[in-house]
Protein backbone atom coordinates (compact mmCIF):
# COMPACT_ATOMS: atom_id res chain seq x y z
CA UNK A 1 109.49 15.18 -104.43
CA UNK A 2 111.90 12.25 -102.90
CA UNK A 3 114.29 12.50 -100.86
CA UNK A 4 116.91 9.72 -100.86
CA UNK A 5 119.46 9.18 -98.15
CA UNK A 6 122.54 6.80 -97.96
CA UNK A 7 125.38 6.44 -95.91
CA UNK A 8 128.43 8.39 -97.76
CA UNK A 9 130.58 5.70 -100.04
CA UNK A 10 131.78 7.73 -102.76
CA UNK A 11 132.93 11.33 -102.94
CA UNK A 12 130.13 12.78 -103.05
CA UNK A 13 126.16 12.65 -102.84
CA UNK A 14 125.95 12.58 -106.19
CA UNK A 15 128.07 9.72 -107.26
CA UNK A 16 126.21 7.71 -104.33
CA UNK A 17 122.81 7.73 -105.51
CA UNK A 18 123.11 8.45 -109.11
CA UNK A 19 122.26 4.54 -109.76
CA UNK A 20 119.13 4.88 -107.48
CA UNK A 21 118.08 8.33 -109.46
CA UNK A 22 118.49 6.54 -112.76
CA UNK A 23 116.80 3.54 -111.76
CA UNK A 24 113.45 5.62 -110.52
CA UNK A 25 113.91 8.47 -113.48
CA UNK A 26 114.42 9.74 -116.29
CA UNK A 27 116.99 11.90 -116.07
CA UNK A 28 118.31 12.07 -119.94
CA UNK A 29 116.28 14.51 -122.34
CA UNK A 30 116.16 12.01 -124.93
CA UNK A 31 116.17 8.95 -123.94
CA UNK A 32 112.99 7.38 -121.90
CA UNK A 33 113.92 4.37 -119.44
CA UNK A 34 111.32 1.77 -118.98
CA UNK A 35 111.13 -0.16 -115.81
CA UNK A 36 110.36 -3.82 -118.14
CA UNK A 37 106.63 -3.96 -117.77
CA UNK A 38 106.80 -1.20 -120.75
CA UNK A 39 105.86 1.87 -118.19
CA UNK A 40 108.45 4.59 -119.15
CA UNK A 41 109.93 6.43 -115.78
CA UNK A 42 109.19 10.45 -114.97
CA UNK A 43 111.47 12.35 -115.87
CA UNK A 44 113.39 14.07 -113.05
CA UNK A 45 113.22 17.91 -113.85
CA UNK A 46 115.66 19.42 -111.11
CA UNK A 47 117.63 17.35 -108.93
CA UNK A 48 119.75 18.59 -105.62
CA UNK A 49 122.38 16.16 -104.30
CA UNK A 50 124.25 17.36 -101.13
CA UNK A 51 126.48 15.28 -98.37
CA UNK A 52 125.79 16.30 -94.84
CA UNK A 53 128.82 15.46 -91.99
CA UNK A 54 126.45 13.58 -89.22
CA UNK A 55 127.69 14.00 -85.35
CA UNK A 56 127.13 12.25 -82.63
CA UNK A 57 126.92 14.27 -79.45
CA UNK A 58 128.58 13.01 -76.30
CA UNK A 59 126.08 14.38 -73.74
CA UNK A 60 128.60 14.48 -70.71
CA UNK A 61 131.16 16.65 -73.02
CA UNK A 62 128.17 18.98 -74.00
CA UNK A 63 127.50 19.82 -70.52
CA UNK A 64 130.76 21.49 -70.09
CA UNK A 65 130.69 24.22 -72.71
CA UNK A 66 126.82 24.78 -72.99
CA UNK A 67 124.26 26.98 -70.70
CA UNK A 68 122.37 24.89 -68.61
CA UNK A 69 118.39 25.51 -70.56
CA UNK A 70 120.14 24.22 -73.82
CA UNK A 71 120.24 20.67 -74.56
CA UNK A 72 121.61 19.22 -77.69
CA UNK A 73 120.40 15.87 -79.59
CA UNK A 74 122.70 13.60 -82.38
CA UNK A 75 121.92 13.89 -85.86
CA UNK A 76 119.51 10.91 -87.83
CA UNK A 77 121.18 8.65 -88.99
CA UNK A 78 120.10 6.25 -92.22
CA UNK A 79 119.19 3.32 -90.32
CA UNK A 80 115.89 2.41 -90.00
CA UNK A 81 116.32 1.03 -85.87
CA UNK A 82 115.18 4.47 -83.52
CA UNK A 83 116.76 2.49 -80.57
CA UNK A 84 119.34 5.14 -80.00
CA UNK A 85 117.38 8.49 -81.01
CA UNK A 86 114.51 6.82 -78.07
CA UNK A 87 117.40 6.46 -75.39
CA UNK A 88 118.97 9.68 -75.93
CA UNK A 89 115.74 11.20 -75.98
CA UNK A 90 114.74 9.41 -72.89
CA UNK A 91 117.73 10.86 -70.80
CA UNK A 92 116.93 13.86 -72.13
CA UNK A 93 113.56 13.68 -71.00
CA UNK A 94 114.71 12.67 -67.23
CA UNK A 95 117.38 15.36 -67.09
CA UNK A 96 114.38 18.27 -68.33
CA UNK A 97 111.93 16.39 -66.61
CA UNK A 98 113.32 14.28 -63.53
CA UNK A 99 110.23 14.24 -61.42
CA UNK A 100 107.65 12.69 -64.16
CA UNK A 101 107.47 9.13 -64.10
CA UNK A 102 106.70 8.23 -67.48
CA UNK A 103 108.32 8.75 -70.59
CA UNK A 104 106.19 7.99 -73.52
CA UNK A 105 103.48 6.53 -71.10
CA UNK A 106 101.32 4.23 -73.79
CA UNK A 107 98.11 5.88 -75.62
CA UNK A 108 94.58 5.29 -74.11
CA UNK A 109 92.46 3.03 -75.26
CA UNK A 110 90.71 4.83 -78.37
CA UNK A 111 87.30 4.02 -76.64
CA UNK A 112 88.15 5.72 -73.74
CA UNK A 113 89.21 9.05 -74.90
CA UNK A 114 86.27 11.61 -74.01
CA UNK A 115 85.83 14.77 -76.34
CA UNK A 116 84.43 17.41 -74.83
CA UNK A 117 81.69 17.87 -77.98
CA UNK A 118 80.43 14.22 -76.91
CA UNK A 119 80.11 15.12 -73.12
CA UNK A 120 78.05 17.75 -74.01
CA UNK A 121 75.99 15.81 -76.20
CA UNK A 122 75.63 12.92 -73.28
CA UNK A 123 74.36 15.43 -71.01
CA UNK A 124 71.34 16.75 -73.59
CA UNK A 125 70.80 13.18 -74.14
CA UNK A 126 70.09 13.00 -70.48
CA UNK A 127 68.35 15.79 -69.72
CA UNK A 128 65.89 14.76 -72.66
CA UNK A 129 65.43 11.45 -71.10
CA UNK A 130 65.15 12.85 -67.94
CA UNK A 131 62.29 15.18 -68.67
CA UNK A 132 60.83 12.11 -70.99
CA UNK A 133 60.67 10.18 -68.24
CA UNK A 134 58.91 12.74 -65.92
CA UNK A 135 56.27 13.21 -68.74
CA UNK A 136 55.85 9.98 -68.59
CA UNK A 137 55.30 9.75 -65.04
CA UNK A 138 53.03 12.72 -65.14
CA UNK A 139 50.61 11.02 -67.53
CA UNK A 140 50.75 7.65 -65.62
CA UNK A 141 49.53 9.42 -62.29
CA UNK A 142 46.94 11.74 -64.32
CA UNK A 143 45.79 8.38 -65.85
CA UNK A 144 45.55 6.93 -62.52
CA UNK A 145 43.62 9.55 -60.81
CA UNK A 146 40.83 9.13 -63.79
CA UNK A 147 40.59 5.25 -63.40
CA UNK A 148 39.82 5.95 -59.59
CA UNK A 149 37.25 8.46 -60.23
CA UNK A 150 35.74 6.29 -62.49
CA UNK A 151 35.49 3.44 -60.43
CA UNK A 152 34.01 5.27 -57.03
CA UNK A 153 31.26 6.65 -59.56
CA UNK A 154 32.65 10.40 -59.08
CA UNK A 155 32.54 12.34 -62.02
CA UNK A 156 34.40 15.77 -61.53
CA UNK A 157 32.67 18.68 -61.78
CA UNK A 158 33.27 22.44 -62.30
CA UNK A 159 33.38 24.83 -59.76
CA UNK A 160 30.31 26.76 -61.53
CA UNK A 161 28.59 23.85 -61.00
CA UNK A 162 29.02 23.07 -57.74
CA UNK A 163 27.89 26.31 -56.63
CA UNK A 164 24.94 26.00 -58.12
CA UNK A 165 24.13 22.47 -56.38
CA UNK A 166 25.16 23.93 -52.79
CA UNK A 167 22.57 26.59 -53.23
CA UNK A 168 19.60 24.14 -54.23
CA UNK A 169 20.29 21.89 -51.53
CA UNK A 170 20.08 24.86 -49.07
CA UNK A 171 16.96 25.99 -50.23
CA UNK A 172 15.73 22.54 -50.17
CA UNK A 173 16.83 22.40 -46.41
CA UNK A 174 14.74 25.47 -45.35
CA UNK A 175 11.58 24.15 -47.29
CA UNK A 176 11.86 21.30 -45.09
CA UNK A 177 12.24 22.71 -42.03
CA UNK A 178 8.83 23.50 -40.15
CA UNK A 179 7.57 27.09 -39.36
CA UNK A 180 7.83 28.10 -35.77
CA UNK A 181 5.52 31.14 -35.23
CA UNK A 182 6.45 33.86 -32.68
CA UNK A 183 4.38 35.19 -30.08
């Protein structure tokens, strides 16, 4: 599908791109047209030429004979500068619009733009350092408790056993003691 668009010359559409249609196509059942490199053109099945009036709206006319929530823009033209369309759509935007300040501000930076997928994914990645980091810590201080132990000469010991070691040393106490007799 192409769509080709010229400024009106002739009388109509047709007749003003038929040399552009037969340059690109083929538009003859019997006859192929090459393009001089030997490459034979497609061959244009349906073709639709129409000519379409263009207008060019006067904004400060409009205003009289239109309601007030219905604004009305000028047809494209053919040429390839936007100059105009951006101006008339700029006024536009000012009379819809009059308190925002830009029109068309400019795009962010791409590397700046924050989707919310990635925030989420930022925040996992920080818990999971976060709790990484308090393992670590953890381990560090467990480490650093054995290394003192180890050094004063104090092995740790269960509570089972400990109990059992209170109880000898009392009964050694009371061996030692000397027997008072009563009278």
């Amino acid at each position: 599908v192409c769509h080709w668009m010229c400024p009106s010359v002739a009388s109509t559409a047709q007749k003003d791109l038929q040399c552009v249609v037969d340059h690109f196509y083929c538009t003859t059942p019997t006859t192929a047209v090459s393009d001089g490199a030997g490459i034979a053109n497609p061959r244009a099945i349906w073709s639709l030429s129409y000519n379409m009036e263009l207008c060019c709206v006067d904004q400060e006319m409009m205003l009289a004979g239109t309601p007030t929530n219905l604004y009305v823009t000028s047809d494209p033209t053919s040429k390839i500068i936007y100059d105009e369309a951006i101006l008339e759509a700029k006024l536009l935007f000012k009379k819809i619009c009059p308190d925002e300040m830009d029109f068309m501000p400019p795009p962010p930076d791409p590397e700046d733009i924050v989707y919310e997928e990635q925030v989420v994914q930022e925040e996992q990645v920080a818990q999971e350092e976060q709790v990484a980091q308090e393992e670590q810590v953890a381990q560090e201080i467990e480490e650093a408790k054995e290394k003192d132990g180890a050094d004063k000469g104090e092995v740790d010991i269960s509570p089972d056993i400990a109990e059992s070691d209170r109880a000898v040393s009392d009964k050694e106490q009371t061996e030692q003691q000397p027997a008072t007799e009563s009278s």
